[in-house]
C-alpha atoms as a PDB file:
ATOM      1  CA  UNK A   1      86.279  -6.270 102.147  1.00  0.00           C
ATOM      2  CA  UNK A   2      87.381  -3.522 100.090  1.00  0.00           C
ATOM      3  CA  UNK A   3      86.089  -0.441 101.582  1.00  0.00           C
ATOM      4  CA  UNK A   4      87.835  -2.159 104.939  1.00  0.00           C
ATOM      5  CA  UNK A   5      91.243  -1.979 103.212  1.00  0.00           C
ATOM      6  CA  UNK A   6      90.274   1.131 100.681  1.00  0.00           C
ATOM      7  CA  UNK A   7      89.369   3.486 103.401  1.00  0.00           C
ATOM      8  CA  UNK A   8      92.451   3.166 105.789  1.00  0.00           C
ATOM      9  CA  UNK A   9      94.547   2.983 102.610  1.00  0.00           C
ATOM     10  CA  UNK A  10      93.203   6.437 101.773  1.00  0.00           C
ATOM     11  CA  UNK A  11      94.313   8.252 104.933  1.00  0.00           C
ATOM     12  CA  UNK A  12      97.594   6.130 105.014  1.00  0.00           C
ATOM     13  CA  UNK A  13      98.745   7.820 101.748  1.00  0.00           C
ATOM     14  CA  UNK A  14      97.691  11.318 102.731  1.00  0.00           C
ATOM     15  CA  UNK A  15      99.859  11.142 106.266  1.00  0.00           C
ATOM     16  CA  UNK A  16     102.942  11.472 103.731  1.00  0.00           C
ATOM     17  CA  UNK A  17     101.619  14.373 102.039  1.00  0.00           C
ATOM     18  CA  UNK A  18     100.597  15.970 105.434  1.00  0.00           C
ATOM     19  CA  UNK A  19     104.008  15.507 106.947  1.00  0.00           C
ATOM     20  CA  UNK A  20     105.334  17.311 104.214  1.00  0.00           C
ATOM     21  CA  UNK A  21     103.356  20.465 104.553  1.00  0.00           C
ATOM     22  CA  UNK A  22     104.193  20.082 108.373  1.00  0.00           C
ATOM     23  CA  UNK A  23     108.079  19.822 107.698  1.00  0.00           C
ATOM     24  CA  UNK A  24     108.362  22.530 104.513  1.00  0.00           C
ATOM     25  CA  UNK A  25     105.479  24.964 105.901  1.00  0.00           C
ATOM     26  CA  UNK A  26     107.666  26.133 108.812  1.00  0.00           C
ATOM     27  CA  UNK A  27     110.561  26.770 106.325  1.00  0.00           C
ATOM     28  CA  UNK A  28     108.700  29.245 103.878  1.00  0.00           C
ATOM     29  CA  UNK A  29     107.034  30.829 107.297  1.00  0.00           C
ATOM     30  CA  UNK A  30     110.176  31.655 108.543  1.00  0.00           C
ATOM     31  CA  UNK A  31     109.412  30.058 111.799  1.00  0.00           C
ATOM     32  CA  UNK A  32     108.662  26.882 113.709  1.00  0.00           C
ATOM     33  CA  UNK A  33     105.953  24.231 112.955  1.00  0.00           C
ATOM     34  CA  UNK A  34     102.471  25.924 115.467  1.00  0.00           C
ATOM     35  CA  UNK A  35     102.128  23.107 118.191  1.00  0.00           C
ATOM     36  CA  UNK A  36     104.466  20.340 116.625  1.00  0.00           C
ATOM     37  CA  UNK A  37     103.419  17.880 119.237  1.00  0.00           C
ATOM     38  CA  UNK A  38     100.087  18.390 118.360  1.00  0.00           C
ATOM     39  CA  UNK A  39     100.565  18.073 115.236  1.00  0.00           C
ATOM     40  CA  UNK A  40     102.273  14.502 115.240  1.00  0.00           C
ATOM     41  CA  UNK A  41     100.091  12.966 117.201  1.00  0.00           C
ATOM     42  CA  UNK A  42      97.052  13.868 115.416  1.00  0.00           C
ATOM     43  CA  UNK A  43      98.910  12.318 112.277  1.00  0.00           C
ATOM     44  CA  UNK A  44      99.115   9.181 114.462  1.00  0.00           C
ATOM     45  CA  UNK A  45      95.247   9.632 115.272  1.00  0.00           C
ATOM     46  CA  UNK A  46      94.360  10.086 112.175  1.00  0.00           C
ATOM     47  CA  UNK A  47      96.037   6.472 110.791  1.00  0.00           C
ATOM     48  CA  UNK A  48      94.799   5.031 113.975  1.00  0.00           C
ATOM     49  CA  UNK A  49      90.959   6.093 113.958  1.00  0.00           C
ATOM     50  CA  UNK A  50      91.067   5.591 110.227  1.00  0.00           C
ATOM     51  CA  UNK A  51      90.833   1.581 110.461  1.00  0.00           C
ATOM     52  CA  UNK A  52      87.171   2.697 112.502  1.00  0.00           C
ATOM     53  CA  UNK A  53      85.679   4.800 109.660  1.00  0.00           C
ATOM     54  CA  UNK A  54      85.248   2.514 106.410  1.00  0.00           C
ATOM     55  CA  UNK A  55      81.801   1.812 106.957  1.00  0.00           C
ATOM     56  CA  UNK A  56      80.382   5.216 106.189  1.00  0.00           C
ATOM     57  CA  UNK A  57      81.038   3.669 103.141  1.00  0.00           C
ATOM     58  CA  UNK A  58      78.139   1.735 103.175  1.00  0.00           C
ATOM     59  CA  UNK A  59      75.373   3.242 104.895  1.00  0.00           C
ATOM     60  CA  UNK A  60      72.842   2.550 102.203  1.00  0.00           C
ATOM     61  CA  UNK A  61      73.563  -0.954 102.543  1.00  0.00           C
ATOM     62  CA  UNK A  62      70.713  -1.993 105.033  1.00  0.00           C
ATOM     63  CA  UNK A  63      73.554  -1.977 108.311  1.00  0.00           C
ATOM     64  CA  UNK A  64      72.170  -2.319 111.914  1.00  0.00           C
ATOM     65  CA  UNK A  65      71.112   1.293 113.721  1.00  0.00           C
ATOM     66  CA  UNK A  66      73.936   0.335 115.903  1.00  0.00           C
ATOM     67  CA  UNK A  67      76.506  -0.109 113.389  1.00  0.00           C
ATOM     68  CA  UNK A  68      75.353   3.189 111.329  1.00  0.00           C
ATOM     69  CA  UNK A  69      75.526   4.903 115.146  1.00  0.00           C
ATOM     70  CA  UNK A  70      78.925   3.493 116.150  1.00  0.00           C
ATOM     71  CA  UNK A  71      80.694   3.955 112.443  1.00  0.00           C
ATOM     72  CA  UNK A  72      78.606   7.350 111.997  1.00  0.00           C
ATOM     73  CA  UNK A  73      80.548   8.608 115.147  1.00  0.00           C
ATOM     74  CA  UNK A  74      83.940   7.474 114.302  1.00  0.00           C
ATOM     75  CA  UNK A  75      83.692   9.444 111.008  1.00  0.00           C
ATOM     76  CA  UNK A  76      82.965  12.193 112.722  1.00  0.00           C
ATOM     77  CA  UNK A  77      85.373  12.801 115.856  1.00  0.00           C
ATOM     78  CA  UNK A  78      87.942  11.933 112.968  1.00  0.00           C
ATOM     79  CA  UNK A  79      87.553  15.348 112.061  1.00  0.00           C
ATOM     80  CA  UNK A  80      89.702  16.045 115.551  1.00  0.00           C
ATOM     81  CA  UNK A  81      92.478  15.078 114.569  1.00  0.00           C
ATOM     82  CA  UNK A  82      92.384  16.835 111.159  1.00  0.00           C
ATOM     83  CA  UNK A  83      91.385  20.056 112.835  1.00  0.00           C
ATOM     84  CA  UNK A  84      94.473  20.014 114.761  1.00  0.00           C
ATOM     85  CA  UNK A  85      96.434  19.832 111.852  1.00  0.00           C
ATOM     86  CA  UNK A  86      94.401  22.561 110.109  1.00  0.00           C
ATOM     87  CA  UNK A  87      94.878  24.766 112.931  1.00  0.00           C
ATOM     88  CA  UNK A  88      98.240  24.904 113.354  1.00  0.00           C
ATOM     89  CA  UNK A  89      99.128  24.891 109.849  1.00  0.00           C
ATOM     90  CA  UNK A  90      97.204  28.354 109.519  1.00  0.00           C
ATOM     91  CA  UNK A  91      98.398  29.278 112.441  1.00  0.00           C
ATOM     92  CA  UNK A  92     101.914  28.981 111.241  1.00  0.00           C
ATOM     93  CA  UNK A  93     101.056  30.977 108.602  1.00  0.00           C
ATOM     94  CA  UNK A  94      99.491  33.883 110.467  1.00  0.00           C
ATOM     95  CA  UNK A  95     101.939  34.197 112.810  1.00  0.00           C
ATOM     96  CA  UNK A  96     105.193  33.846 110.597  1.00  0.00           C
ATOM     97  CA  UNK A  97     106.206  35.572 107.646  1.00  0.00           C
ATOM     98  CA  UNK A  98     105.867  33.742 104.455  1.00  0.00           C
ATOM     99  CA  UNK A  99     107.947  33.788 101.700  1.00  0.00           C
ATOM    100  CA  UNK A 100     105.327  33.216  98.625  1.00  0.00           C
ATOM    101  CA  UNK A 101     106.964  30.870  96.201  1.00  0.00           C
ATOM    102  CA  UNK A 102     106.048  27.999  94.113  1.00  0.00           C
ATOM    103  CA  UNK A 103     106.194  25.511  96.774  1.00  0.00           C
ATOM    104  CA  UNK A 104     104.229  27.334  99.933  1.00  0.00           C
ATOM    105  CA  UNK A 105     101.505  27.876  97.098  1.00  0.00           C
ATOM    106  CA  UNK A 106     100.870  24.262  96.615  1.00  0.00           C
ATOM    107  CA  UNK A 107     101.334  24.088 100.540  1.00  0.00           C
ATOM    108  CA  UNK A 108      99.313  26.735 101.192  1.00  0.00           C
ATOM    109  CA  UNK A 109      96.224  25.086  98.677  1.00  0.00           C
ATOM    110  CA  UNK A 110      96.480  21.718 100.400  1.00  0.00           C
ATOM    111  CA  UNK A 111      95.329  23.255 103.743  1.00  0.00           C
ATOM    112  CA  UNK A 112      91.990  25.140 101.195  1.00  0.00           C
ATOM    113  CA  UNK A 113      91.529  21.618  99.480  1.00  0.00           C
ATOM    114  CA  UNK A 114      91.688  19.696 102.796  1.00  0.00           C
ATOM    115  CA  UNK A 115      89.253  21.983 104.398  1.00  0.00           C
ATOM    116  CA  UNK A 116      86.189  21.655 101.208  1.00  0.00           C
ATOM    117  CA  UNK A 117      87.467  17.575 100.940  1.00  0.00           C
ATOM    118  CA  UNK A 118      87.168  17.513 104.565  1.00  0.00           C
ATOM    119  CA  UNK A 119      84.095  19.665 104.753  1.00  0.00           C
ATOM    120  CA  UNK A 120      82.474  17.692 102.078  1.00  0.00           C
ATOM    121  CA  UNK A 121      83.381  14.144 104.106  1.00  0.00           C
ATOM    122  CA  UNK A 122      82.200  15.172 107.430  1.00  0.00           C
ATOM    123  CA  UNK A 123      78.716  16.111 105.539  1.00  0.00           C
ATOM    124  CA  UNK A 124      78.449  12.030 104.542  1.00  0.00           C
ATOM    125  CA  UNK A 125      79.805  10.894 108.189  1.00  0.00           C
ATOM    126  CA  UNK A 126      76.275  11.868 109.181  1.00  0.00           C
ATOM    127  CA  UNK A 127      74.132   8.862 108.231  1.00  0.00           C
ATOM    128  CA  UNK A 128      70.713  10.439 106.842  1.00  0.00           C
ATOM    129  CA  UNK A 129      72.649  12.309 104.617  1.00  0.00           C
ATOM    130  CA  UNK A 130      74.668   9.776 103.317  1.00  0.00           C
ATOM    131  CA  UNK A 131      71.547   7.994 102.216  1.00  0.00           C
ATOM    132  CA  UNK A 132      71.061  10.729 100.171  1.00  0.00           C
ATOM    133  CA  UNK A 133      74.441  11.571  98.807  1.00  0.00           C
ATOM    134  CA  UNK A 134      75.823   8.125  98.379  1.00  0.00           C
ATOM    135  CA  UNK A 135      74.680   7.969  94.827  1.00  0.00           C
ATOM    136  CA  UNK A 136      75.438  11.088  93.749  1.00  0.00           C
ATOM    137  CA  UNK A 137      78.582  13.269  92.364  1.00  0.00           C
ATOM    138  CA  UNK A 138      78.753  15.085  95.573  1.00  0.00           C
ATOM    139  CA  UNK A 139      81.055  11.725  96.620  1.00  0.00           C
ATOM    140  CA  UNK A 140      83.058  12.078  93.027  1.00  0.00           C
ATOM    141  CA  UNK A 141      83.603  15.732  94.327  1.00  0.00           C
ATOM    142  CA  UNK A 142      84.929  14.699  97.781  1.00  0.00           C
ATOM    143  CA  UNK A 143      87.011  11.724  96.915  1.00  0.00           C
ATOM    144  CA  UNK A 144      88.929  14.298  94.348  1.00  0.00           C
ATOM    145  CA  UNK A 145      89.579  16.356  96.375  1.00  0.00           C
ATOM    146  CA  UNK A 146      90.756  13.882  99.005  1.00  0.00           C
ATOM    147  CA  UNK A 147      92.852  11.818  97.013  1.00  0.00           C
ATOM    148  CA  UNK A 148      94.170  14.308  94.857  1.00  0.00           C
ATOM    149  CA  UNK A 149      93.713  17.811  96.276  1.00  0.00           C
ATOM    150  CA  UNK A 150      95.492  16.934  99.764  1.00  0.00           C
ATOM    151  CA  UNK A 151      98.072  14.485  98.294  1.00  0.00           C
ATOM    152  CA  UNK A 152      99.432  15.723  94.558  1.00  0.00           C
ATOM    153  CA  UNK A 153      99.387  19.233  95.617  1.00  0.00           C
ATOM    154  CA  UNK A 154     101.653  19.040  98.254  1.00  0.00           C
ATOM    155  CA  UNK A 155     103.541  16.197  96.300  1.00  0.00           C
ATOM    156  CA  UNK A 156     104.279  19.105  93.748  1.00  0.00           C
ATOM    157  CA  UNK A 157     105.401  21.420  96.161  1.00  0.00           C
ATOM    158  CA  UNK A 158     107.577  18.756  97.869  1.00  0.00           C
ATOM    159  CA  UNK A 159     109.121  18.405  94.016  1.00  0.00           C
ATOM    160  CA  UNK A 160     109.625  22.245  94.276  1.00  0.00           C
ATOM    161  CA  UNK A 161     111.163  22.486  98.014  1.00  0.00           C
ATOM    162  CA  UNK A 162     113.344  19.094  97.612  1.00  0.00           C
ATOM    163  CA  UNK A 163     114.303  18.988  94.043  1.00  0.00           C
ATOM    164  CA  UNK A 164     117.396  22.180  94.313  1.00  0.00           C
ATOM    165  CA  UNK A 165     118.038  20.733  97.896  1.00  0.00           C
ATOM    166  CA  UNK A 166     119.042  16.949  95.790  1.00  0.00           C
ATOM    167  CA  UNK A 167     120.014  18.218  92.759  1.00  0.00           C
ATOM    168  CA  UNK A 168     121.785  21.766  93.398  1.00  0.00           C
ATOM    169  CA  UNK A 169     119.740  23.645  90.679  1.00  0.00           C
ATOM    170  CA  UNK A 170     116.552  25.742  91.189  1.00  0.00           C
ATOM    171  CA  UNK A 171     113.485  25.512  89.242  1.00  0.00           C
ATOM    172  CA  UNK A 172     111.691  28.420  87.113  1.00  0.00           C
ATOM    173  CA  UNK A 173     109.547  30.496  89.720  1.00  0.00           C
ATOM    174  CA  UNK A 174     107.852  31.974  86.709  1.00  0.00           C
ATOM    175  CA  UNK A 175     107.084  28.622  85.210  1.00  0.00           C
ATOM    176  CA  UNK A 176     106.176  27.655  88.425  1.00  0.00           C
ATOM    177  CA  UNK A 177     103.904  29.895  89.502  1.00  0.00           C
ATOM    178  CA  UNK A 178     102.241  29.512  86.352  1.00  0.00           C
ATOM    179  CA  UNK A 179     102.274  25.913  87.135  1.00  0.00           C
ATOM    180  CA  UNK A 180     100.114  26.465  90.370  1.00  0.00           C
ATOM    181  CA  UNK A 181      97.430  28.483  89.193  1.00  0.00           C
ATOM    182  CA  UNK A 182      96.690  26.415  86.254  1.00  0.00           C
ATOM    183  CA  UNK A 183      96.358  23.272  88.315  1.00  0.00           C
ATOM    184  CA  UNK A 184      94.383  24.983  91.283  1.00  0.00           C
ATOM    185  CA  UNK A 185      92.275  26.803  89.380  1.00  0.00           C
ATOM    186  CA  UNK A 186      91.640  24.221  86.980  1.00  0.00           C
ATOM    187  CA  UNK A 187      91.151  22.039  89.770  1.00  0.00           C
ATOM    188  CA  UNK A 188      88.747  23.812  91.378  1.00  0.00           C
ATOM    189  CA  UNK A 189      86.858  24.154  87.964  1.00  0.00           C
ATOM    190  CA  UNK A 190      86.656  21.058  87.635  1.00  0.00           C
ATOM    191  CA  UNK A 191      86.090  19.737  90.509  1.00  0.00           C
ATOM    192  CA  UNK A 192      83.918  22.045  92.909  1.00  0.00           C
ATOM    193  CA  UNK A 193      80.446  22.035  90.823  1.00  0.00           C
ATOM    194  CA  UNK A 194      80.467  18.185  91.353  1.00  0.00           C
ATOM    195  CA  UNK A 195      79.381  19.296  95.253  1.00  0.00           C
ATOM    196  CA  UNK A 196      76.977  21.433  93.192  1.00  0.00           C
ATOM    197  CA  UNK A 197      75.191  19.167  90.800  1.00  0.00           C
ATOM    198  CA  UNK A 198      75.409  16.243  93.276  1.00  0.00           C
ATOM    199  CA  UNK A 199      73.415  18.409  96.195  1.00  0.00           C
ATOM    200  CA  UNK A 200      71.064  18.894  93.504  1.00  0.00           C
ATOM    201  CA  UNK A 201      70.568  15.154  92.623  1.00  0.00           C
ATOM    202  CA  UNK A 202      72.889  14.252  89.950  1.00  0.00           C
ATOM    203  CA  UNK A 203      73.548  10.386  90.439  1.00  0.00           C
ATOM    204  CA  UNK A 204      77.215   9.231  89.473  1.00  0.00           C
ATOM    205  CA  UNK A 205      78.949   7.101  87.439  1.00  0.00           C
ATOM    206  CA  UNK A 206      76.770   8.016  84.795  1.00  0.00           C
ATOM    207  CA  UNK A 207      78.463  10.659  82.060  1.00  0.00           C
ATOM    208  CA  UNK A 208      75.879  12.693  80.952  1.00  0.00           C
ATOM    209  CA  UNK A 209      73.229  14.675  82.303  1.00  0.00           C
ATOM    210  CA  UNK A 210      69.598  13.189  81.716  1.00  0.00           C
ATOM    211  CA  UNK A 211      66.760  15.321  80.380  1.00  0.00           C
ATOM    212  CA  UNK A 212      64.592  14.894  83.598  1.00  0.00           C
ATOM    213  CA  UNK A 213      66.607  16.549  85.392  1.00  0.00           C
ATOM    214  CA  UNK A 214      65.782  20.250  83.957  1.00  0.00           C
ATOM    215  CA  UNK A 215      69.880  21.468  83.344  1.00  0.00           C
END
């Protein structure tokens, strides 16, 4: 019961934080949104397939082959819809002419963090090696950088784009700049091994690492 209301709950708080980079993107590119229609209705797809994909949660639960086969291929053509998104936000990018400041940085680093979340999540759609990463910190790595990497970042950039727009004052590009790097780099310190260790068997929710495992 709750990995059937936890997982679409997941991609129902990113759609916010993907409209955002879809809306503010264009401005700091100095040109239209890359295939807007795309675009929004793969943010529909995404919402729609992601009431088909909580399962994956529990492969190592003993499920029927069928189930594991139907939910195992849900998780992955989700990955279309993301894609699309993907796409044309780079595209955007490379074919406009950005305007680096605060807020396309933490823009910019939710399409990088999507891609290694995403990456890391299409990995455990595949059944046989869920079963072996299901217990490990490799899912600790990907849910970070789901939940946070693809929704505060571009939360924080929203703060940057919006906040003069509502308020009439402009923030400290300095301060934010330094601001960015700190969290993305820290971020990614903190967060990226976890794929690392858990690959290489490190089983979570467990704080330390034990002495059999040779670290």
């Amino acid at each position: 019961v709750f990995c059937m209301f936890g997982h679409p709950w997941i991609y129902s708080i990113v759609l916010p934080a993907m409209c955002m980079v879809s809306d503010a993107l264009a401005t700091f590119c100095r040109r239209p949104l890359g295939g807007y229609t795309p675009v929004a209705l793969s943010t529909v797809a995404t919402m729609a397939l992601g009431f088909g994909v909580w399962v994956h949660h529990m492969f190592a639960t003993g499920l029927p082959s069928l189930a594991l086969s139907f939910f195992s291929g849900a998780s992955l053509i989700i990955t279309i819809p993301s894609a699309v998104a993907v796409f044309a936000w780079t595209a955007t990018i490379w074919t406009g002419r950005p305007v680096i400041k605060t807020a396309f940085l933490f823009f910019a680093s939710m399409i990088v963090l999507f891609v290694i979340g995403g990456v890391s999540g299409v990995m455990t759609a595949s059944t046989p090696v869920d079963w072996q990463l299901t217990q490990t910190y490799f899912i600790v790595a990907h849910i970070h950088y789901v939940l946070i990497g693809i929704n505060v970042f571009p939360v924080v950039g929203g703060l940057y784009y919006w906040f003069p727009k509502m308020t009439g004052r402009l923030l400290d590009e300095r301060l934010g700049q330094w601001n960015f790097w700190t969290m993305f780099i820290g971020f990614n310190l903190g967060f990226f091994p976890m794929h690392l260790v858990g690959l290489m068997g490190m089983p979570r929710r467990i704080y330390t690492y034990g002495p059999q495992m040779g670290w």
